[in-house]
N, C-alpha and C. Protein backbone atom coordinates (compact mmCIF):
# COMPACT_ATOMS: atom_id res chain seq x y z
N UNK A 1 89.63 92.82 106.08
CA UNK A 1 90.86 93.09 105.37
C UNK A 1 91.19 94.58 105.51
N UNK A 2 92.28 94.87 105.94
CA UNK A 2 92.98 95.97 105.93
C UNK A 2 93.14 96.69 104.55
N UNK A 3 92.92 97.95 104.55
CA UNK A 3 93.45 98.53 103.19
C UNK A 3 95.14 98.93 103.00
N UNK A 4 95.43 99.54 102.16
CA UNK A 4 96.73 98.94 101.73
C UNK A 4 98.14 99.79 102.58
N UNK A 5 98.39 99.91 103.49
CA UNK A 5 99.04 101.17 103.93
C UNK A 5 99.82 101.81 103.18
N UNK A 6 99.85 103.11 103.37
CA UNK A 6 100.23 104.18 102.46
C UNK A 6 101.76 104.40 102.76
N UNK A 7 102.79 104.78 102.04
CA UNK A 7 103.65 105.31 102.21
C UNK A 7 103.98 106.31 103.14
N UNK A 8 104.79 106.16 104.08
CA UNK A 8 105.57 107.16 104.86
C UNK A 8 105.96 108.34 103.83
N UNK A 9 105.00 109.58 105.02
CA UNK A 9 105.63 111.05 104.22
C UNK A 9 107.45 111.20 104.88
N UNK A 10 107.81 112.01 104.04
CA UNK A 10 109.43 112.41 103.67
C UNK A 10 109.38 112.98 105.18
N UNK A 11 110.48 113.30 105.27
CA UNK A 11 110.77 114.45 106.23
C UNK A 11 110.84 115.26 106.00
N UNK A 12 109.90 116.24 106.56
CA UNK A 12 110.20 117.40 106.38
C UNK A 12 110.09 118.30 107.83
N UNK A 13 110.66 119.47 107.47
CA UNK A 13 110.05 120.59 108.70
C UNK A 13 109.35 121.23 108.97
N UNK A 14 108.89 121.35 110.22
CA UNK A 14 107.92 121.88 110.16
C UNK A 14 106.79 122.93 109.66
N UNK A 15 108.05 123.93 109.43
CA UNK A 15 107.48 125.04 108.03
C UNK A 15 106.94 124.33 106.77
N UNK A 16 107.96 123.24 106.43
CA UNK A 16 107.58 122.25 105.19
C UNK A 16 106.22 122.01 105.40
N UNK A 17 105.74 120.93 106.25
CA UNK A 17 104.71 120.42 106.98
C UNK A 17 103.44 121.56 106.58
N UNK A 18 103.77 122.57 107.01
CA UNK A 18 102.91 123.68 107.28
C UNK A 18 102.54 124.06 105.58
N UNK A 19 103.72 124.15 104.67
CA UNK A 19 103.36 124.85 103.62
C UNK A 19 102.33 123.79 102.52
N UNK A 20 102.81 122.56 102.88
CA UNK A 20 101.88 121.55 101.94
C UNK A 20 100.88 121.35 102.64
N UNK A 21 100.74 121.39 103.82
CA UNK A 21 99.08 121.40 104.22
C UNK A 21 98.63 122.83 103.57
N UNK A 22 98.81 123.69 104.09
CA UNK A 22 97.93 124.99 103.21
C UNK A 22 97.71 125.03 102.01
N UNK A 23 98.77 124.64 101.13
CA UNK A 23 98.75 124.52 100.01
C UNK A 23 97.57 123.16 99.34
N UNK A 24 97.72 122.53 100.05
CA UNK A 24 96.49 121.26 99.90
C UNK A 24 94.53 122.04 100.39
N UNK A 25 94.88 123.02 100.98
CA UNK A 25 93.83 123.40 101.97
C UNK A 25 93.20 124.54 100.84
N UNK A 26 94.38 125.35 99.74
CA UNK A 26 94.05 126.43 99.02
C UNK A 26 93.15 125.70 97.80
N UNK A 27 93.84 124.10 97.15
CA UNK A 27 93.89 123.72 95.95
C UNK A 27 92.30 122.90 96.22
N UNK A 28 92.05 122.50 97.34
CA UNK A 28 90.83 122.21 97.70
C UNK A 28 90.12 123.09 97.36
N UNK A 29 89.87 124.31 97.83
CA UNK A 29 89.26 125.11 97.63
C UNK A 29 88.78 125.48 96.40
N UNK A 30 89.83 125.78 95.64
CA UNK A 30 89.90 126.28 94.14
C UNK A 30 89.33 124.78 93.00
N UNK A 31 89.09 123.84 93.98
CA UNK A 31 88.59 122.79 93.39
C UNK A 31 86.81 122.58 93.46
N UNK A 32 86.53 123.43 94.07
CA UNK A 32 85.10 123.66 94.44
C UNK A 32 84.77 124.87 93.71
N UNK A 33 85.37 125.71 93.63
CA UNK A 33 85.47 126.73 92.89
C UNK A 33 85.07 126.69 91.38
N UNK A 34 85.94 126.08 91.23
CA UNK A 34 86.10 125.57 89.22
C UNK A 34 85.06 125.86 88.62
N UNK A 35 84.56 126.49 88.26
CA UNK A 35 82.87 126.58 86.85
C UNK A 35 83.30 125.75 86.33
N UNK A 36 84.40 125.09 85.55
CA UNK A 36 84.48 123.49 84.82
C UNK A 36 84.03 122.40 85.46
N UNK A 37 83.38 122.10 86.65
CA UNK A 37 83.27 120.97 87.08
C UNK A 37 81.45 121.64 87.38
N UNK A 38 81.30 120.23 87.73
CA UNK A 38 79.55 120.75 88.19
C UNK A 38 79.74 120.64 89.79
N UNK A 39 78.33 122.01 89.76
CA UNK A 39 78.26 122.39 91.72
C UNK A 39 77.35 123.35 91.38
N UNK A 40 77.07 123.64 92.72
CA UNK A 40 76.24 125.19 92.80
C UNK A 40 76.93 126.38 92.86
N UNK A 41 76.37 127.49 93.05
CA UNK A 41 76.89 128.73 93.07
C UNK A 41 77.20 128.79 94.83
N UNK A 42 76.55 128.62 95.61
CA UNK A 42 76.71 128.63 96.94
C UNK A 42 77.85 128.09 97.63
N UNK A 43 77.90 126.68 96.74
CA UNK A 43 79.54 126.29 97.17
C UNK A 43 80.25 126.74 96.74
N UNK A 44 79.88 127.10 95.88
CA UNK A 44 81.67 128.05 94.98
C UNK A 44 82.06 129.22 95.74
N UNK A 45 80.74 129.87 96.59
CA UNK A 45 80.51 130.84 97.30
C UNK A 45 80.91 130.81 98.27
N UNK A 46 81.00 129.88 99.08
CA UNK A 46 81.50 130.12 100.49
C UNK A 46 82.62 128.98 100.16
N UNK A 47 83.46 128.36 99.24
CA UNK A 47 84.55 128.21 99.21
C UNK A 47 85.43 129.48 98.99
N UNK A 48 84.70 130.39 98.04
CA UNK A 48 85.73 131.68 97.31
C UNK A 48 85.60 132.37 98.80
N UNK A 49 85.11 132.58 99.52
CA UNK A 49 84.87 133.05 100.70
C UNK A 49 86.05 132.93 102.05
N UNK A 50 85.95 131.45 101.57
CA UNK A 50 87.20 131.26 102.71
C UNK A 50 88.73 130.68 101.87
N UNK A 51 88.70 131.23 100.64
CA UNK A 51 89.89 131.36 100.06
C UNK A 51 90.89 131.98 100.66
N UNK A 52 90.11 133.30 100.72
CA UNK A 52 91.54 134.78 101.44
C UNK A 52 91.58 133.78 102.46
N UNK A 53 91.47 133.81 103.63
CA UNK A 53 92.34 133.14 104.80
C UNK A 53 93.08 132.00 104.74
N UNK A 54 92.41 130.86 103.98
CA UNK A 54 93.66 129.83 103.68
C UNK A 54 94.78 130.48 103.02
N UNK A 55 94.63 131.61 101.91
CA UNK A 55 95.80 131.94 101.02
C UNK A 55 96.54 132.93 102.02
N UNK A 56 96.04 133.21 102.71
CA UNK A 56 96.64 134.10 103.79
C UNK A 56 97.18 133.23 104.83
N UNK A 57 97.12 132.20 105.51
CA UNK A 57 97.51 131.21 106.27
C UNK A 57 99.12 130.48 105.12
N UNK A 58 98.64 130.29 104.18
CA UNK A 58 99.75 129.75 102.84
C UNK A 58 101.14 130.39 103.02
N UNK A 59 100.76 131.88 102.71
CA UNK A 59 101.55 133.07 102.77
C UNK A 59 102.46 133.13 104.46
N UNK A 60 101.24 132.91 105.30
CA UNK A 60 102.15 132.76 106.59
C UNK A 60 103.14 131.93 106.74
N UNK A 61 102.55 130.61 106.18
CA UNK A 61 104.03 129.70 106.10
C UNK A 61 104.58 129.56 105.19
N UNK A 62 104.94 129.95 104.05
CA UNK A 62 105.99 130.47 103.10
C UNK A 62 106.87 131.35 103.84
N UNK A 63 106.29 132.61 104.57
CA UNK A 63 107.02 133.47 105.26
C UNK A 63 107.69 133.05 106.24
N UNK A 64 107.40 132.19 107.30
CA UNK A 64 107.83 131.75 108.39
C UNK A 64 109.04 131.00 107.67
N UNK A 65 108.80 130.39 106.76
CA UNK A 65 109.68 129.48 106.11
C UNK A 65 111.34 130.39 105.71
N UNK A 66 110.91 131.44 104.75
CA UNK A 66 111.77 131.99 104.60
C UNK A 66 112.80 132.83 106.09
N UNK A 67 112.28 132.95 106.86
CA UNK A 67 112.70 133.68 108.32
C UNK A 67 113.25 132.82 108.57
N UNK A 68 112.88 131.40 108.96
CA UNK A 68 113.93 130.67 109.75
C UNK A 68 115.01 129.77 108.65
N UNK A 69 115.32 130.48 107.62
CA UNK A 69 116.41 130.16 107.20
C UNK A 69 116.00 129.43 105.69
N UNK A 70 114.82 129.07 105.63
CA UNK A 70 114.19 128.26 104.60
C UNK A 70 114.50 128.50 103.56
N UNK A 71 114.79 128.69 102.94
CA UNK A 71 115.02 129.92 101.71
C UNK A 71 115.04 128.76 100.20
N UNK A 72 115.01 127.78 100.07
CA UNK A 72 115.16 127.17 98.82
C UNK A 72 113.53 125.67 99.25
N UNK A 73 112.69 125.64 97.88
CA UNK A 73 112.25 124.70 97.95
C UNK A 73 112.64 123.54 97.29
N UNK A 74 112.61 122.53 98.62
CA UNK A 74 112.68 121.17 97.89
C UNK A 74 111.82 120.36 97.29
N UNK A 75 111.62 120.74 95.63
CA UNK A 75 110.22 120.03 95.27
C UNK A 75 110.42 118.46 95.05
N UNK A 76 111.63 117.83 94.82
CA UNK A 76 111.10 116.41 94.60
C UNK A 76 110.71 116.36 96.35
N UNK A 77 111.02 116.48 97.27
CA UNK A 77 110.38 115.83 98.80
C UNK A 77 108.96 116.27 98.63
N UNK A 78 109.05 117.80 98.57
CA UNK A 78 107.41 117.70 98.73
C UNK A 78 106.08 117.33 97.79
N UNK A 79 106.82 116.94 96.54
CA UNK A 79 106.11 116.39 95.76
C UNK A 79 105.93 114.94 96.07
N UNK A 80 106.74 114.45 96.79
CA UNK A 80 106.74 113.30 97.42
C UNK A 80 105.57 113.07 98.62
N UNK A 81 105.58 114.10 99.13
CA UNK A 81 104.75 114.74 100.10
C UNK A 81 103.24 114.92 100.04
N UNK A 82 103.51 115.21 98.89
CA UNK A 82 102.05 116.04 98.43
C UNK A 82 101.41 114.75 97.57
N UNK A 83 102.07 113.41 97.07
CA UNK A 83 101.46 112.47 96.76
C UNK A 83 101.02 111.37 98.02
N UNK A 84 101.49 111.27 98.61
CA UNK A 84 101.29 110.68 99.95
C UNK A 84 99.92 111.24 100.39
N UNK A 85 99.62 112.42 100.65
CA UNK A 85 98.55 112.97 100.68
C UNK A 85 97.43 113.83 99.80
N UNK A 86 97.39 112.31 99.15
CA UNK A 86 96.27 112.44 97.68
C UNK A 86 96.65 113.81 96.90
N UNK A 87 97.48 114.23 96.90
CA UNK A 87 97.62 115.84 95.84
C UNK A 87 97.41 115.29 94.46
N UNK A 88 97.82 114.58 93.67
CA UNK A 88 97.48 113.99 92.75
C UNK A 88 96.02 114.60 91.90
N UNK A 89 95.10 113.85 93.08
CA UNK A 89 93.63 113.42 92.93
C UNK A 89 93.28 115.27 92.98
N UNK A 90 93.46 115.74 94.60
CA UNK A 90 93.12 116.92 94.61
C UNK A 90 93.45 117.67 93.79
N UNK A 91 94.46 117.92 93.57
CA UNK A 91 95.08 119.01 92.41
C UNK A 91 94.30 118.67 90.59
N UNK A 92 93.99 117.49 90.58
CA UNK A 92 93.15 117.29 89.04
C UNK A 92 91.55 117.98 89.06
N UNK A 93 91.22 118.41 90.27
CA UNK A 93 89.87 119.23 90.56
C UNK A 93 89.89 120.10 90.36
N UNK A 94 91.45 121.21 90.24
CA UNK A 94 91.62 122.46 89.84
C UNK A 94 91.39 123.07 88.30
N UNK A 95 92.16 121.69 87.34
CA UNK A 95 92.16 121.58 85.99
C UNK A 95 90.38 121.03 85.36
N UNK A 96 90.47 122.05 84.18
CA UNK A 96 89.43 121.26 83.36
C UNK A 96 89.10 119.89 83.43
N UNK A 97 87.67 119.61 83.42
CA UNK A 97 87.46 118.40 83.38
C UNK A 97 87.94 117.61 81.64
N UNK A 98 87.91 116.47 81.16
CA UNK A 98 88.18 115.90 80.07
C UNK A 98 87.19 116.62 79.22
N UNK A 99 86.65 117.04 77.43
CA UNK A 99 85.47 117.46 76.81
C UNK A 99 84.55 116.32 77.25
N UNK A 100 83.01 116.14 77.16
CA UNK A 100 82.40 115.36 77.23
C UNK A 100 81.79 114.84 75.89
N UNK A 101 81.47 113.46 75.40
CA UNK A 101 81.12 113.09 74.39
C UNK A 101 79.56 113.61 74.08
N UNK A 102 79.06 114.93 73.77
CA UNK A 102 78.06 115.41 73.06
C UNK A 102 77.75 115.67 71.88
C-alpha cells in the first residue's frame, strides 16, 4: 500500500523556493538547539555551529529576493508551502515542549 500522496507545493519562485528551504534548514537547526527538549551538548554544538551559514545562506535569499524585484511576502502561499513540507512538525521543535506530569 502506497502512503497517502501529499499535496502539490504552490508556486512559487525561485527566490520563494530558496527562502522556505533555508528557512526550514535554520528552524531545524534551532530545533536541536532547544535546552527545552532533551539531547546532548554536542548536538546542540555542532548544530549552533552550523547555524551562521544556514542563517547566512537565509539572508542570501531574502536578498536575492528583494533585488529581483521581490519586495512583498506572500505568507498565505508560503505557509502553504511550508506545510506541504512538514513545517508544522518542524517548527513545534523550536517551541517549548508541553510541562511534564511530575
Amino acid at each position: 500500500m502506497l502512503p497517502p500522496e501529499l499535496p502539490p507545493l504552490p508556486a512559487l519562485t525561485r527566490a520563494e523556493a530558496e527562502v522556505v528551504d533555508r528557512y526550514l534548514d535554520v528552524v531545524d537547526l534551532l530545533g536541536r538547539i532547544n535546552p527545552g527538549r532533551d539531547g546532548d551538548t554536542y548536538r546542540g554544538l555542532r548544530a549552533a555551529q552550523a547555524l551562521v551559514g544556514k542563517a547566512a545562506a537565509l539572508r542570501d535569499a531574502l536578498t536575492l529576493m528583494h533585488h529581483r524585484g521581490e519586495t512583498e511576502v506572500h505568507a498565505a502561499t508560503l505557509a502553504r508551502a511550508l506545510r506541504v513540507l512538514d513545517g508544522e512538525r518542524r517548527t513545534a521543535r523550536v517551541g517549548l515542549p508541553p510541562p511534564s506530569e511530575s
